[in-house]
Protein backbone atom coordinates (compact mmCIF):
# COMPACT_ATOMS: atom_id res chain seq x y z
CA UNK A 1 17.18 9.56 -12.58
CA UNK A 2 20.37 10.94 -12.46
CA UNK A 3 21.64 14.65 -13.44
CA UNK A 4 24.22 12.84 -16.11
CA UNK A 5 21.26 10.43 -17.55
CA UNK A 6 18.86 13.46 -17.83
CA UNK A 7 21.57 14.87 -19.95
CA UNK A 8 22.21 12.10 -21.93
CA UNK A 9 18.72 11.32 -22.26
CA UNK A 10 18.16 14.99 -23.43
CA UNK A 11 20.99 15.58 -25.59
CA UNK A 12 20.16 11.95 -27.41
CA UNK A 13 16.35 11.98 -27.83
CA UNK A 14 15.17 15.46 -26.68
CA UNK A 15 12.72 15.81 -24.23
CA UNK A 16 9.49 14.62 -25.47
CA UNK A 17 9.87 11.34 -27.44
CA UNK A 18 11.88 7.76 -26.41
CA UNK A 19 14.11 6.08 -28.96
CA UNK A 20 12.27 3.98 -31.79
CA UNK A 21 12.41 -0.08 -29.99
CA UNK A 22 15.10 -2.01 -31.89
CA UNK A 23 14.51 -5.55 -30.81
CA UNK A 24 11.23 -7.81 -32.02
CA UNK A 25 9.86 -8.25 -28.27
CA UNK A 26 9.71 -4.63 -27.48
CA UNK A 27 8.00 -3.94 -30.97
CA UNK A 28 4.93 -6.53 -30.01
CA UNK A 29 1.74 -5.11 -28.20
CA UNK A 30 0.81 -5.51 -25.01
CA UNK A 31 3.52 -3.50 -22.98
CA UNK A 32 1.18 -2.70 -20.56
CA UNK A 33 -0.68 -5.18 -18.72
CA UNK A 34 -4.44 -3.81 -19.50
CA UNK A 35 -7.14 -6.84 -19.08
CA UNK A 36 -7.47 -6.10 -15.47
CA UNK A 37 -9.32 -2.61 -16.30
CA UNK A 38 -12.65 -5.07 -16.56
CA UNK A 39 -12.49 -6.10 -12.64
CA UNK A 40 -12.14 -2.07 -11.65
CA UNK A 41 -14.98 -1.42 -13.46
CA UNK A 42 -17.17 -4.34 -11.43
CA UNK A 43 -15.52 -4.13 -8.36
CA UNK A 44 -16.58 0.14 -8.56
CA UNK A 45 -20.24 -1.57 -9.24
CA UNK A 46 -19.86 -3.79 -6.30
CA UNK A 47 -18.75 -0.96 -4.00
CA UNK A 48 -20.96 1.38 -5.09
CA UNK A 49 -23.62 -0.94 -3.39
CA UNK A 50 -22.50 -0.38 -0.43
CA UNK A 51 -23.52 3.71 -0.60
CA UNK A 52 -27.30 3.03 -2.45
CA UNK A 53 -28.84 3.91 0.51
CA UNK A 54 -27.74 7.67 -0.26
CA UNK A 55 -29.65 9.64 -3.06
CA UNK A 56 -27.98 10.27 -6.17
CA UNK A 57 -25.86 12.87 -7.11
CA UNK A 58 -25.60 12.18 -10.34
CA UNK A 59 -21.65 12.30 -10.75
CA UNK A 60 -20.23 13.11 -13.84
CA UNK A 61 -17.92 14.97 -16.17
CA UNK A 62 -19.61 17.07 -18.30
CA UNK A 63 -16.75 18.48 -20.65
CA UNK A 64 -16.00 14.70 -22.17
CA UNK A 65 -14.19 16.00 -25.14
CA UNK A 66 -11.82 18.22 -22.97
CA UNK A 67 -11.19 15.91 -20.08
CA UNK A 68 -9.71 13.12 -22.95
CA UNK A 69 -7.73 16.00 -24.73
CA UNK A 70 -6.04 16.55 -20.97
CA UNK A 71 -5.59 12.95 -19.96
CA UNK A 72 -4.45 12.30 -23.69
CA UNK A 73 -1.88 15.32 -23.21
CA UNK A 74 -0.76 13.84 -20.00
CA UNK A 75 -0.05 10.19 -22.19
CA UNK A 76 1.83 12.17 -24.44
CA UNK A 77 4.21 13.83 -21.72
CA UNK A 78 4.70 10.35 -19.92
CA UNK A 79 6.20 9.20 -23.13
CA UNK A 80 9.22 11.06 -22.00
CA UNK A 81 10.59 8.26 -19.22
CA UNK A 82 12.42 5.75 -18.94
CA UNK A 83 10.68 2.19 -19.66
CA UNK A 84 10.98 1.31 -15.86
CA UNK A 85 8.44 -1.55 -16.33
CA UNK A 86 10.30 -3.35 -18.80
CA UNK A 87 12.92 -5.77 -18.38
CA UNK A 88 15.37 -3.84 -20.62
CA UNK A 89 15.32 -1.06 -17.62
CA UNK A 90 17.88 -2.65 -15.42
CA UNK A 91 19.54 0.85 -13.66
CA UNK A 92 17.83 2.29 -10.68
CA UNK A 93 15.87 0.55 -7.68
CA UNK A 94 12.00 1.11 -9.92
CA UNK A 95 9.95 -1.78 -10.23
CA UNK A 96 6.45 -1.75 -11.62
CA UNK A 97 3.44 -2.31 -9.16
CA UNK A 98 1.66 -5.77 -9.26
CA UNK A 99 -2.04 -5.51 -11.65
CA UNK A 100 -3.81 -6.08 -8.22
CA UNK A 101 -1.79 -3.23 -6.61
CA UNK A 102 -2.60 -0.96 -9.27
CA UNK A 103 -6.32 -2.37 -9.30
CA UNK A 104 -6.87 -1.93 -5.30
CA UNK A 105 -4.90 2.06 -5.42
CA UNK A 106 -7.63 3.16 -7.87
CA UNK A 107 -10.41 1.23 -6.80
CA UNK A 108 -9.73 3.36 -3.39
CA UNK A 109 -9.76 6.79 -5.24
CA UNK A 110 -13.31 6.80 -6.00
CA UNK A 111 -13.82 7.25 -2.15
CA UNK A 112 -9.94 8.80 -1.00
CA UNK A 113 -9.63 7.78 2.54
CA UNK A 114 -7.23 9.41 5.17
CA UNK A 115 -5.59 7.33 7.54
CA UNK A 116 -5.08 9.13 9.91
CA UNK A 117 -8.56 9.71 12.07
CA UNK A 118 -10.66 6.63 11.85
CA UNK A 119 -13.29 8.76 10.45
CA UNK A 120 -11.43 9.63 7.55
CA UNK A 121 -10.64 6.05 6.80
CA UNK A 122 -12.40 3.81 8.15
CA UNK A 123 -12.10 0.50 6.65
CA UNK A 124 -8.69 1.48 4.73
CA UNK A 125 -7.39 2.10 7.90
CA UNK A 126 -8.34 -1.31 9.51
CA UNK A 127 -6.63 -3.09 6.06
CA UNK A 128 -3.47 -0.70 6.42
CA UNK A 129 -3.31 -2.09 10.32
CA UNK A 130 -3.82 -5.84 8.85
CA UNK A 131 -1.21 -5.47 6.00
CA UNK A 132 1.32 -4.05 8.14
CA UNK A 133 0.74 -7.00 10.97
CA UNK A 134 1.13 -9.36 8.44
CA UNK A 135 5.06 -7.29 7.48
CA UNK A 136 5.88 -7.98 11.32
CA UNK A 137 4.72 -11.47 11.15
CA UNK A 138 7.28 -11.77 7.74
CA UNK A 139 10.08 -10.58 10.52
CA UNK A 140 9.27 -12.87 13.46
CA UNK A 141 7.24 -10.30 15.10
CA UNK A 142 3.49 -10.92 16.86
CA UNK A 143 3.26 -7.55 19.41
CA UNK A 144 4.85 -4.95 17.33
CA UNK A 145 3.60 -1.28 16.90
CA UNK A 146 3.87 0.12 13.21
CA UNK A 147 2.36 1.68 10.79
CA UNK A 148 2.58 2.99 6.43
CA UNK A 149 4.43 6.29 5.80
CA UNK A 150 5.19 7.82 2.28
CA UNK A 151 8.62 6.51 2.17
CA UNK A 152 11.27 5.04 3.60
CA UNK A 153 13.07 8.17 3.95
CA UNK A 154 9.72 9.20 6.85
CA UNK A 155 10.08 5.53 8.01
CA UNK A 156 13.55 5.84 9.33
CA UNK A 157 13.22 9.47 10.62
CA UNK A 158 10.32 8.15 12.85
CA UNK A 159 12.88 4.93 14.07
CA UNK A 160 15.78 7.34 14.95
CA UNK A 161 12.75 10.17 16.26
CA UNK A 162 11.88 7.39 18.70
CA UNK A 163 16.08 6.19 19.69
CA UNK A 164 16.56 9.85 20.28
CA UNK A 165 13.53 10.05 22.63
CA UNK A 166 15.47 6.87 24.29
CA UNK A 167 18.95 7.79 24.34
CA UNK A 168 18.62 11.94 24.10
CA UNK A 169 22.00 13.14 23.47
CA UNK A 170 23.82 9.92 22.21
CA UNK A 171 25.36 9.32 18.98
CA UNK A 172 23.93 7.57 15.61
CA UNK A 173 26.53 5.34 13.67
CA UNK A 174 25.23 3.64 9.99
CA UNK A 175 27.85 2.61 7.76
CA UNK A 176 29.52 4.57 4.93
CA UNK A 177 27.39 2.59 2.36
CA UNK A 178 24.39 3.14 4.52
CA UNK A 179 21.75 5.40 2.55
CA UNK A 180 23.04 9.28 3.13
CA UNK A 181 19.38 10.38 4.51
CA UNK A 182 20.78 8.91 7.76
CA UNK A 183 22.71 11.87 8.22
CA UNK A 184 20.24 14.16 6.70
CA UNK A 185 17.80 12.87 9.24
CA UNK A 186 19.96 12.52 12.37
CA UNK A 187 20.98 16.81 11.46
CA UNK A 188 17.20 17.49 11.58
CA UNK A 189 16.86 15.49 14.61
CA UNK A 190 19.17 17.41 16.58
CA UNK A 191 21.91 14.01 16.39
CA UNK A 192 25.05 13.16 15.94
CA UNK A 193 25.81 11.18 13.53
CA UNK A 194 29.33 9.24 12.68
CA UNK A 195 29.98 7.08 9.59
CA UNK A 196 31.56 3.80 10.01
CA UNK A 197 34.01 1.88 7.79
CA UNK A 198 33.32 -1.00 5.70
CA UNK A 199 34.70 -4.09 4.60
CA UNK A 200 35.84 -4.95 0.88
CA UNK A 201 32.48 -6.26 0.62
CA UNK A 202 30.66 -2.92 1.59
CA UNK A 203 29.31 -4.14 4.82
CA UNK A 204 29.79 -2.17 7.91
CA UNK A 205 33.28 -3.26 9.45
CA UNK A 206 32.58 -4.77 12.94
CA UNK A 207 36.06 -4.10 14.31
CA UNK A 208 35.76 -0.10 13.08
CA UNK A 209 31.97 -0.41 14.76
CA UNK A 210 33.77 -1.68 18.05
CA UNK A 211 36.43 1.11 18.38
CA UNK A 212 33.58 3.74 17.77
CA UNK A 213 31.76 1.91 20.66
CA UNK A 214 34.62 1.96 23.01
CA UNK A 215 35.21 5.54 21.97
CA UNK A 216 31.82 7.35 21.76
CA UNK A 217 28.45 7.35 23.81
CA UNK A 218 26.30 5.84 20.78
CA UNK A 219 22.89 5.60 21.23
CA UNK A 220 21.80 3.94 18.13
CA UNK A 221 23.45 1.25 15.25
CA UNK A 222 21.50 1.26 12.10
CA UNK A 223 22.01 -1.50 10.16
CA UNK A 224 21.60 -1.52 6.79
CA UNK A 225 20.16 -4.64 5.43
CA UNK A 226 20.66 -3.93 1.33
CA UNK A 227 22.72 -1.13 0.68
CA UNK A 228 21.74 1.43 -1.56
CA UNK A 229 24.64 0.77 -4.02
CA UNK A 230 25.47 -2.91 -3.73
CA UNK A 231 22.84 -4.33 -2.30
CA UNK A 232 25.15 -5.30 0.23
CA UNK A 233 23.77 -6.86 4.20
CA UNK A 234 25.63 -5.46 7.15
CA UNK A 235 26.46 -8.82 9.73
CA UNK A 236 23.58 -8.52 11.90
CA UNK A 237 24.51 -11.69 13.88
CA UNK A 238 27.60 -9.99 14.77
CA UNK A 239 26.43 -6.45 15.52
CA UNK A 240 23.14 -7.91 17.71
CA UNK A 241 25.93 -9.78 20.04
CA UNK A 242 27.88 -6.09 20.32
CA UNK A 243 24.19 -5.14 21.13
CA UNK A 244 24.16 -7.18 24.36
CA UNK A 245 27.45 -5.79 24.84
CA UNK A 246 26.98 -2.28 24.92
CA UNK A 247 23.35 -1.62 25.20
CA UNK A 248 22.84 0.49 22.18
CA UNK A 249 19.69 0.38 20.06
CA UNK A 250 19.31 -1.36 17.22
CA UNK A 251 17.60 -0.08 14.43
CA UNK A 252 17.44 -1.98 10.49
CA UNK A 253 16.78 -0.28 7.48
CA UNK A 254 15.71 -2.67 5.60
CA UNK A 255 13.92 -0.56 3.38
CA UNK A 256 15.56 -2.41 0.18
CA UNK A 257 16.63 -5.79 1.65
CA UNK A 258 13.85 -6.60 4.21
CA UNK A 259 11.54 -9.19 1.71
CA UNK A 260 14.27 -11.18 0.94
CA UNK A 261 14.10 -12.78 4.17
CA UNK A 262 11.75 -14.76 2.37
CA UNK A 263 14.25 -15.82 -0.16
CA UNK A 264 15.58 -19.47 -0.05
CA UNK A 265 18.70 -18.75 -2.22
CA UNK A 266 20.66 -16.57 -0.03
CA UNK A 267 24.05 -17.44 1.06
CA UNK A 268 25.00 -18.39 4.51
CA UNK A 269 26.74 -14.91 5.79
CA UNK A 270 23.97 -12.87 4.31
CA UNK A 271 21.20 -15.63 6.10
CA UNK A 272 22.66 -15.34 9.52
CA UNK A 273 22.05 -11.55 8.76
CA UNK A 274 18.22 -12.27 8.02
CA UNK A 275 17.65 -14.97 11.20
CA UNK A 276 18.95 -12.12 13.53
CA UNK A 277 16.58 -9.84 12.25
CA UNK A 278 13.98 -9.99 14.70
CA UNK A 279 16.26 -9.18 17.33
CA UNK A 280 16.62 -5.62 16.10
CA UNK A 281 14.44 -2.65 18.03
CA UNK A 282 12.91 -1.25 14.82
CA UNK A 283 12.35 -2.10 11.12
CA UNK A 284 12.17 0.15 7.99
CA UNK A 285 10.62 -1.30 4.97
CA UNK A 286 9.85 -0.65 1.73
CA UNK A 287 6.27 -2.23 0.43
CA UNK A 288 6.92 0.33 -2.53
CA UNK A 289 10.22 -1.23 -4.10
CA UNK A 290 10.08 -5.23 -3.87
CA UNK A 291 7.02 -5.24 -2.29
CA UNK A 292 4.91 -4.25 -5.41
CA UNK A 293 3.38 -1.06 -4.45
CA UNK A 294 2.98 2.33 -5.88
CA UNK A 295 4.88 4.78 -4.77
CA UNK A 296 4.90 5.99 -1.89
CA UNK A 297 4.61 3.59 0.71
CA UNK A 298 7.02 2.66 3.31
CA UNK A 299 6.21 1.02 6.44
CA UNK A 300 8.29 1.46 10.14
CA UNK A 301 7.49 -1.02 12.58
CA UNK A 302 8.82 -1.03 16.42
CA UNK A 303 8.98 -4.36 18.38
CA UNK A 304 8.47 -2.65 21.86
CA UNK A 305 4.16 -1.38 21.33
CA UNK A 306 4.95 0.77 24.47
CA UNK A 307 6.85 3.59 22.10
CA UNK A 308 3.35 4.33 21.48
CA UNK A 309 4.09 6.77 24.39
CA UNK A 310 6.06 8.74 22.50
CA UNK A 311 3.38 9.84 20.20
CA UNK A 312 0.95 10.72 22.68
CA UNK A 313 -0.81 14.16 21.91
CA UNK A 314 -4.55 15.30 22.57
CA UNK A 315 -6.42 17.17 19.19
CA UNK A 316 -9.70 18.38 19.76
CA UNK A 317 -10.84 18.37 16.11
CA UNK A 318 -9.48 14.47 15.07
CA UNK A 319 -9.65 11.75 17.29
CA UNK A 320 -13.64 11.13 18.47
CA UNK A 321 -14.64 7.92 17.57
CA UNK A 322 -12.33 5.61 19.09
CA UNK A 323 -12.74 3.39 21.63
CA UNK A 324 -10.96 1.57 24.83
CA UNK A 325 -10.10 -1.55 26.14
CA UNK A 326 -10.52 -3.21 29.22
CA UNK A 327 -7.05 -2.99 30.04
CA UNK A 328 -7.01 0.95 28.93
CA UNK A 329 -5.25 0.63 25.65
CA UNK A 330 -6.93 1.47 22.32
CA UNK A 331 -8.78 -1.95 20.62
CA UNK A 332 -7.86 -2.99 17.25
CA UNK A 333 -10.91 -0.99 15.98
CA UNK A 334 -10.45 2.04 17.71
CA UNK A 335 -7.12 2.57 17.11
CA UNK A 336 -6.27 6.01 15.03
CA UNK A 337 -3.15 5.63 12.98
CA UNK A 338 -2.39 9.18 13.80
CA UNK A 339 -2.15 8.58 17.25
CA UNK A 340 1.01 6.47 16.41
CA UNK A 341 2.51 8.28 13.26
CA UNK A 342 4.05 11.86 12.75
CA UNK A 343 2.48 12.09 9.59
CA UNK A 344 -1.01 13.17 9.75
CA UNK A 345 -2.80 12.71 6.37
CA UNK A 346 -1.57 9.42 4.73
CA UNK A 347 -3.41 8.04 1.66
CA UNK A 348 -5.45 5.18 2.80
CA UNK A 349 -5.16 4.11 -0.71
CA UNK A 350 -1.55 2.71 -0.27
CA UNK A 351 -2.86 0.59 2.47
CA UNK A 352 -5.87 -0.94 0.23
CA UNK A 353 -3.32 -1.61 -2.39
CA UNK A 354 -0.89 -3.15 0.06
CA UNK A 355 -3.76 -5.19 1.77
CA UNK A 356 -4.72 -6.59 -1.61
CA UNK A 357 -1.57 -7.28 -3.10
CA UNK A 358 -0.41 -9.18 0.56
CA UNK A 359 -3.85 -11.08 0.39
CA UNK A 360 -3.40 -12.38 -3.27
CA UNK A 361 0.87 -13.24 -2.72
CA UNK A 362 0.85 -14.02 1.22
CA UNK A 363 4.22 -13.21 2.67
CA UNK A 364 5.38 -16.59 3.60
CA UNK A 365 8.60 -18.95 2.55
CA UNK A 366 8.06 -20.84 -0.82
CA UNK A 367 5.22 -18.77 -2.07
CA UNK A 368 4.92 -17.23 -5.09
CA UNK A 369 6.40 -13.97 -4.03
CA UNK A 370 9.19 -15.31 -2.68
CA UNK A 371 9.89 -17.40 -5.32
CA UNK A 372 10.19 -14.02 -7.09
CA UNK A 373 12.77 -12.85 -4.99
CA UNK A 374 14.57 -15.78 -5.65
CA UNK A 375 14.52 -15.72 -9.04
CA UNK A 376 16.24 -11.64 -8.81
CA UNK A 377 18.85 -13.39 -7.08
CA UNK A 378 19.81 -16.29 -9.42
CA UNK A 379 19.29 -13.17 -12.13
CA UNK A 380 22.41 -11.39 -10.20
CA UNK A 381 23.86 -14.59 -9.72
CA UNK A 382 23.93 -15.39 -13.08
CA UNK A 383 25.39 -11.61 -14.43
CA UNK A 384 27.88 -11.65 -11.94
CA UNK A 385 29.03 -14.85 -13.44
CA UNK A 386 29.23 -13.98 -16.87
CA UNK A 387 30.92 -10.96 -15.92
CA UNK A 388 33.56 -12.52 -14.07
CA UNK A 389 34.08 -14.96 -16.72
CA UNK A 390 34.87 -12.35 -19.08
CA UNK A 391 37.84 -10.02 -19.61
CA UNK A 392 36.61 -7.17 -20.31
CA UNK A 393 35.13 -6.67 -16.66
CA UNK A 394 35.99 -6.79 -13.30
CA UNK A 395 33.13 -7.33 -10.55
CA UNK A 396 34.61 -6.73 -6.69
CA UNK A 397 32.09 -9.40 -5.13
CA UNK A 398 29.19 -11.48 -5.23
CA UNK A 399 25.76 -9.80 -4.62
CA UNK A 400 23.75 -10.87 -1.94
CA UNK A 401 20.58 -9.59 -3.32
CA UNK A 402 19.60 -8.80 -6.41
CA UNK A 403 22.19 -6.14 -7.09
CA UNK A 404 25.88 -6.20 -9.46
CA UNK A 405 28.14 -3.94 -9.76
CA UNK A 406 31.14 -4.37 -12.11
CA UNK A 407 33.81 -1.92 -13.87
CA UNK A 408 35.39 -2.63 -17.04
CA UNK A 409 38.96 -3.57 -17.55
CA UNK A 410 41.26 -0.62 -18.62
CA UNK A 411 44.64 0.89 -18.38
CA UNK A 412 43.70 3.03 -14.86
CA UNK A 413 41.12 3.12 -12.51
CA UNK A 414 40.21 6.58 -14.41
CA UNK A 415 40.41 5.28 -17.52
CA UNK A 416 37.89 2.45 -16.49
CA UNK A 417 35.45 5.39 -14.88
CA UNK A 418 35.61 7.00 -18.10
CA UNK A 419 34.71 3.66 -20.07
CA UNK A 420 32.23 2.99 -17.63
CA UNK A 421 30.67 6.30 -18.93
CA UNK A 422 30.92 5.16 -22.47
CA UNK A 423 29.14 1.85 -21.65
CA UNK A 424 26.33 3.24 -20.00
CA UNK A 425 25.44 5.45 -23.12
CA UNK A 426 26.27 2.56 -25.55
CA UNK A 427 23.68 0.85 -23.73
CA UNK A 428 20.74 3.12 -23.43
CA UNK A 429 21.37 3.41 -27.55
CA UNK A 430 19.75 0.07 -27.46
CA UNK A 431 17.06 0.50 -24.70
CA UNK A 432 19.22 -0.96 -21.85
CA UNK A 433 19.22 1.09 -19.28
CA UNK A 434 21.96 0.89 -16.71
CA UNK A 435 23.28 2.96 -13.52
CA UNK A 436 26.28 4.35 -13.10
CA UNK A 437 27.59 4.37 -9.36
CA UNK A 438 30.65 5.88 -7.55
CA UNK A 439 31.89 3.78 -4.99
CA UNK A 440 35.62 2.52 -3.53
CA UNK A 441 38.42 1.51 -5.90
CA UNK A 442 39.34 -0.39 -2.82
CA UNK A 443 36.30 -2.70 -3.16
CA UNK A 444 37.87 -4.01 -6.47
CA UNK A 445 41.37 -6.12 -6.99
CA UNK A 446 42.45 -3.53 -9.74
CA UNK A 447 46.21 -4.83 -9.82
CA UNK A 448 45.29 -8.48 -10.94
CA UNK A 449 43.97 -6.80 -14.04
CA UNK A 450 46.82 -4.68 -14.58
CA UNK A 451 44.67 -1.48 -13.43
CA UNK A 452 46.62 1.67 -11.79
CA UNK A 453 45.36 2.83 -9.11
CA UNK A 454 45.31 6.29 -9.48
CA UNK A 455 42.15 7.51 -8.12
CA UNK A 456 40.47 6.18 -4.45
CA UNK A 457 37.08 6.06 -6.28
CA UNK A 458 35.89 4.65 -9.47
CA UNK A 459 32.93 4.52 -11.59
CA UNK A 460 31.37 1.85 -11.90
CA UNK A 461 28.29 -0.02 -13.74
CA UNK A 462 25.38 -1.17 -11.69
CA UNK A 463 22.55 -3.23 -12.46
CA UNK A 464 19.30 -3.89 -10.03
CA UNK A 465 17.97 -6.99 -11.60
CA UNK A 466 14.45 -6.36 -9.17
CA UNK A 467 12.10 -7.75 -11.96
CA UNK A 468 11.44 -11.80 -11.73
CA UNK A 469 11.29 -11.15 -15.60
CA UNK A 470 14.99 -10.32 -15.88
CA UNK A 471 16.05 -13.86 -15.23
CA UNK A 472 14.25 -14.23 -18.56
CA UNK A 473 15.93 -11.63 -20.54
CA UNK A 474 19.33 -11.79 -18.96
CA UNK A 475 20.69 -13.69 -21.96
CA UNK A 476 19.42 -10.36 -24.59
CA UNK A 477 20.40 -7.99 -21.34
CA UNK A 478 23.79 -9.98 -22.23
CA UNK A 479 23.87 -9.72 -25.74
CA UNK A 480 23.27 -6.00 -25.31
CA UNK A 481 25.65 -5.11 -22.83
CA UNK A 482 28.15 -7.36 -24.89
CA UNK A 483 27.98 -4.99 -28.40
CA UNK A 484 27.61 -1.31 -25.61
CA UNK A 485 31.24 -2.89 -24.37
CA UNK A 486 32.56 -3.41 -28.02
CA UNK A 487 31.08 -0.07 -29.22
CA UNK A 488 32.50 1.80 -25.84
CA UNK A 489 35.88 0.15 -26.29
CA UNK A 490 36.57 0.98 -30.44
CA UNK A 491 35.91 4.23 -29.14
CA UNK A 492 38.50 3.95 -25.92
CA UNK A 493 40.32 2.95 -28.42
CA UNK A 494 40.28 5.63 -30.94
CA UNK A 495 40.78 8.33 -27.97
């Protein structure tokens, strides 16, 4: 959540209560998905059988009437969010975590493993090693070495940790629209780091990319697949034939992007993109946005095992119960995740979750999670479409995810930033939650709408339409957005 929508969500409804629901869907019960609370409670039964060789300890918690003033407190302060589960929340990248996710995460808790030594986690550890096999598999990958972190911030500082090791000394490009912990990470890598232009479209220019090529010693191209702000897929076809050219290593964050290579509804730029993928050196996703989870959970995966070396250290305390190979490297079993990871202690309950989730929606083309992806898409699709068909907006392109952007139609580009502004709180008046982003006036054809262009950046509206649900609702989203635009604009006008 943003500084300005803290403030607006302060100065409008305080800090401790949401605004009464004004349409008849959000009034029924049954917000929250709640019949799956039944399985926890036998699948905590069924587990529990696995420890009744132990004598009881009798756990329990003896101050009831305290403990359910606490957690009821804790209800009560929770009130004050954003609904980021509903459909009517269509502003920042938060989508809720499948029933079985949920299910699996707590289900964990009652023992906590710790991937990191086998002996903390023993059989969340094998399921993390599983669930993330079956994320390479997604990318064309069958020897890969990877592993969960608790983001994809940690994901992608491990993938440029391991290209520095490679190329000490050289350069890291990423694209202007690339995700700005790229430069935060490369400065507490000890790297240089150079932005590159992009296109009108907000992919990383290929002709800029050359020059810096010719120009500078770079060691490392990350390309983003899903920006941050427009969802928007840097060529990877393109950039994976400079690859050959110049000998640079290839890293994708894909940390927003990466499951929609499952998606059958992409165009035929953004595909090429996707059927290059598993060309790349290393892959950052994020099992935490469209992949269901809780947060956090990101997942870095290399395609070359042998960076293993990298992480090679000896603890005396940790690592004494695995085992080796015939051919000298660790067995499938006896494989620590810490011997591979710069994190140490990582919740082994993000990998049962993941596990679960991946075994009930398999990550393969035409299956029920990708047909969930695809229906985001024709959700975007179908926004973008009404907004270009109407004059009060402007949109700059067509998403290639599940992502639109779009300004409104003023006298200036300020003027639009400033009615952009007024939309957004229109909106939330009515539950509809939108983002505000700052991104190029060049990325939009201002003069066809009679727009001045008095200002290199503009304010825009965003929408991530990550929910399947919100191809559902996009005709109320519509109908809400419609009377924020008429309120926003009587007032335009009045100023």
């Amino acid at each position: 959540m943003t500084k300005h929508q803290m403030s607006i969500r302060k100065k409008k409804y305080g800090t401790r209560q949401m605004p009464r629901r004004s349409t008849r869907k959000m009034e029924q019960p049954g917000i929250f998905e709640k019949s799956t609370l039944q399985i926890l409670r036998t699948a905590l039964g069924e587990m529990e059988k696995g420890y009744s060789m132990l004598p009881s300890n009798n756990p329990s918690v003896e101050d009831q009437k305290t403990f359910e003033r606490v957690i009821l407190e804790a209800a009560e302060r929770m009130k004050d969010n954003y609904p980021y589960f509903h459909p009517f929340y269509a502003g920042q990248m938060l989508k809720p975590p499948h029933p079985i996710a949920r299910i699996a995460y707590m289900l964990s808790m009652w023992i906590n493993p710790n991937n990191h030594a086998l002996d903390g986690g023993r059989a969340s550890s094998n399921m993390e090693k599983e669930a993330v096999a079956e994320i390479a598999r997604m990318f064309g990958w069958k020897k890969h070495l990877g592993h969960l972190t608790g983001g994809g911030t940690m994901a992608n500082l491990e993938a440029l940790w391991v290209a520095g090791q490679l190329n000490p000394g050289k350069k890291v490009v990423a694209s202007q629209q690339a995700h700005y912990t790229h430069s935060r990470i490369t400065a507490v890598l000890g790297l240089e780091f150079e932005p590159v232009a992009c296109d009108r479209n907000g992919r990383m220019d290929v002709e800029a990319l050359k020059k810096y090529l010719d120009y500078y010693e770079v060691g490392t191209v990350v390309a983003t697949i899903g920006t941050t702000a427009a969802g928007a897929v840097d060529p990877l076809d393109e950039i994976v034939g400079l690859q050959r050219e110049y000998g640079f290593r290839l890293h994708a964050d894909a940390a927003y992007g990466g499951y929609f290579i499952l998606a059958g509804n992409l165009d035929e730029q953004t595909r090429k993109a996707y059927d290059r993928i598993s060309e790349v050196d290393s892959i950052v996703v994020d099992p935490h946005k469209h992949g269901l989870q809780p947060y956090g959970c990101g997942c870095v995966i290399f395609r070359d095992p042998s960076v293993a070396r990298f992480y090679k250290h000896d603890s005396p305390y940790t690592y004494f119960t695995g085992d080796e190979s015939s051919e000298g490297e660790s067995s499938p079993v006896g494989l620590h995740l810490g011997e591979i990871s710069l994190e140490c202690s990582r919740p082994g309950a993000s990998a049962v979750a993941l596990w679960a989730t991946q075994r009930f929606l398999p990550l393969v083309h035409h299956g029920e999670f990708a047909t969930s992806l695809e229906k985001c898409r024709t959700a975007a699709l179908e926004l973008h479409r009404k907004l270009k068909a109407d004059g009060r907006f402007i949109t700059p392109f067509q998403p290639e995810l599940d992502i639109v952007i779009w300004a409104p139609v003023s006298e200036s580009v300020t003027r639009s930033s400033e009615y952009a502004r007024k939309i957004f709180d229109e909106a939330a008046k009515d539950n509809l939650h939108l983002a505000l982003v700052e991104l190029p006036a060049a990325f939009f054809e201002t003069e066809p709408s009679g727009m001045t262009k008095n200002s290199e950046t503009i304010t825009c509206l965003r929408s991530v339409l990550m929910k399947p649900e919100h191809l559902d609702w996009l005709e109320e989203i519509w109908k809400v957005l419609g009377r924020a635009a008429d309120r926003a604009l009587s007032k335009e006008v009045k100023t």
